[in-house]
C-alpha atoms as a PDB file:
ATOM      1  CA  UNK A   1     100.990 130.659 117.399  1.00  0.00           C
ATOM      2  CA  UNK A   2     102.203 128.676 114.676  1.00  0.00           C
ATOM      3  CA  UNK A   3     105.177 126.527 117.131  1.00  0.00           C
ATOM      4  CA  UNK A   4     102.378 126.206 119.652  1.00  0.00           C
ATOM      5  CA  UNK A   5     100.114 124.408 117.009  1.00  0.00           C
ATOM      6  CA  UNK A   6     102.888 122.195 115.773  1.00  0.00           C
ATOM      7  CA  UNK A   7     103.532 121.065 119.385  1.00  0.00           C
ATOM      8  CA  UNK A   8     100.457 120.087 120.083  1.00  0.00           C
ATOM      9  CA  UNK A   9     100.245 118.204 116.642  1.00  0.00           C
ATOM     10  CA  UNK A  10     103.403 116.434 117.620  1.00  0.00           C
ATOM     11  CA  UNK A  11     102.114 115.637 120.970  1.00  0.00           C
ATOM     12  CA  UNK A  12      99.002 114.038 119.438  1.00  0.00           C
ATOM     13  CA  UNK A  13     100.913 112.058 117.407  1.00  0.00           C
ATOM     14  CA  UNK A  14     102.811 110.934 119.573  1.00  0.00           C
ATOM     15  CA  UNK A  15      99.888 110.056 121.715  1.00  0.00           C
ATOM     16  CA  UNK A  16      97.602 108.314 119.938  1.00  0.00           C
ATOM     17  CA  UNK A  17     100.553 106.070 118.160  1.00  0.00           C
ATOM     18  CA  UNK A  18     100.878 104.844 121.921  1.00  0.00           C
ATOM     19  CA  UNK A  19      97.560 104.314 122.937  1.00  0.00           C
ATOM     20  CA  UNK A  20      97.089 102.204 119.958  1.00  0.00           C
ATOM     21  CA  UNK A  21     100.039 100.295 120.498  1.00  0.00           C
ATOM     22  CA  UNK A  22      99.476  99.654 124.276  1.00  0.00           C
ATOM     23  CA  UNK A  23      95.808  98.899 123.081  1.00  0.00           C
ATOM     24  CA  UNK A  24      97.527  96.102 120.340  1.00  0.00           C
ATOM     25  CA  UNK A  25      99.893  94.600 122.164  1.00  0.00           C
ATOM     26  CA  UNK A  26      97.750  93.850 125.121  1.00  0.00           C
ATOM     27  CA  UNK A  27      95.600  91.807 122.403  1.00  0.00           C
ATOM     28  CA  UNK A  28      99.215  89.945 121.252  1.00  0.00           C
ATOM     29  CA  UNK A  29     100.446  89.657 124.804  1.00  0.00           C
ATOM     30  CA  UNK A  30      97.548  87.441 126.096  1.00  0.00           C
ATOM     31  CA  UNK A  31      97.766  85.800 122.906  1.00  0.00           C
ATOM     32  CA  UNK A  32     101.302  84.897 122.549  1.00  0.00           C
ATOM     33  CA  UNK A  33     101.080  83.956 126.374  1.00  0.00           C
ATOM     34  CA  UNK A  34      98.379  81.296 125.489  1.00  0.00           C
ATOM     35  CA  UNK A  35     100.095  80.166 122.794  1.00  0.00           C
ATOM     36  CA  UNK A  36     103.346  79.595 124.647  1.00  0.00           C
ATOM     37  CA  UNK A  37     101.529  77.572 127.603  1.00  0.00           C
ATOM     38  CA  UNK A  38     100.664  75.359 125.088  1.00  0.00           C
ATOM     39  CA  UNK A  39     103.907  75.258 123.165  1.00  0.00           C
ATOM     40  CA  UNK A  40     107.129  76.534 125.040  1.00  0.00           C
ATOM     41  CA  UNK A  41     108.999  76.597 121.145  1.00  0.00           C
ATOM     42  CA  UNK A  42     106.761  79.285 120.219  1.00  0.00           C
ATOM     43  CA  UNK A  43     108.475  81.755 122.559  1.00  0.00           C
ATOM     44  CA  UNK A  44     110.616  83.714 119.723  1.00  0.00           C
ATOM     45  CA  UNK A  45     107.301  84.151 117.394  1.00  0.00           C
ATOM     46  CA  UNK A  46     105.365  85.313 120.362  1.00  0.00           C
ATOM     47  CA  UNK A  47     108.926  88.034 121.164  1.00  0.00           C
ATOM     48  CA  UNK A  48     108.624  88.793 117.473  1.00  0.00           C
ATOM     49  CA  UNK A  49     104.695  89.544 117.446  1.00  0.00           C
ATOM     50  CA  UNK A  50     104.830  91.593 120.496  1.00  0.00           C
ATOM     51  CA  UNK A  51     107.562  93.833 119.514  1.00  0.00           C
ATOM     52  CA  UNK A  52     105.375  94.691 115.956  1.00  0.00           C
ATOM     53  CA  UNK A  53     103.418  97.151 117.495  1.00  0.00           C
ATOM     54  CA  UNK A  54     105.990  99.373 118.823  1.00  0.00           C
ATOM     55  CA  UNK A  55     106.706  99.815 115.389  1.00  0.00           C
ATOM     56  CA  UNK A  56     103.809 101.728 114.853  1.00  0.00           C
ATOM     57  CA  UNK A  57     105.294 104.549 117.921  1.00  0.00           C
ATOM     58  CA  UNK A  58     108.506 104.847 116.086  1.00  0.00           C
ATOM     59  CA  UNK A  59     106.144 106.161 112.498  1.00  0.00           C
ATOM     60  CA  UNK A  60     104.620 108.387 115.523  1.00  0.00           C
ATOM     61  CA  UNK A  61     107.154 109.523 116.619  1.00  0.00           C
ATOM     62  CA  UNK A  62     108.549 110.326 113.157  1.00  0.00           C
ATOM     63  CA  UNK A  63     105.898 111.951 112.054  1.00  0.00           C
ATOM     64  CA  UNK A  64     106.237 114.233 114.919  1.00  0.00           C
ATOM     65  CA  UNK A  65     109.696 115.241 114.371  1.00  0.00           C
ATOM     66  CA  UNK A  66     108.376 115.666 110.797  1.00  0.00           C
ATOM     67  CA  UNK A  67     105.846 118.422 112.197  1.00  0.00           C
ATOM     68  CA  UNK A  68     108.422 120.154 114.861  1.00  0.00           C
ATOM     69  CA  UNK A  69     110.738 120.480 111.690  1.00  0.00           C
ATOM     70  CA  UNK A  70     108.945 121.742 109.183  1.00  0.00           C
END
């Protein structure tokens, strides 16, 4: 019962870390697109500020091997 509840724990952490990062970076995408057909320079900050919310899987995804191994 126990391994059963920690899956599903670990799934929802999982989850939910990616749904909120899709939901983020679509909001940074369009921006960083706007910004760059304005300003073609601007294309490394708008890399760097799209690849900040994948972060947020990785803790996620931690936090679920956290819960699988303990």
């Amino acid at each position: 019962m126990d391994e059963g509840l920690a899956a599903i724990g670990a799934g929802i952490a999982v989850g939910l870390t990616g749904i909120a990062a899709g939901l983020a970076e679509k909001d940074v995408g369009a921006a960083a697109i706007g910004a760059m057909t304005e300003n073609e320079n601007l294309f490394g900050k708008g890399m760097i500020l799209m690849v900040l919310p994948e972060t947020i899987v990785i803790f996620g995804l931690v936090v679920a091997i956290l819960i699988i191994m303990g």
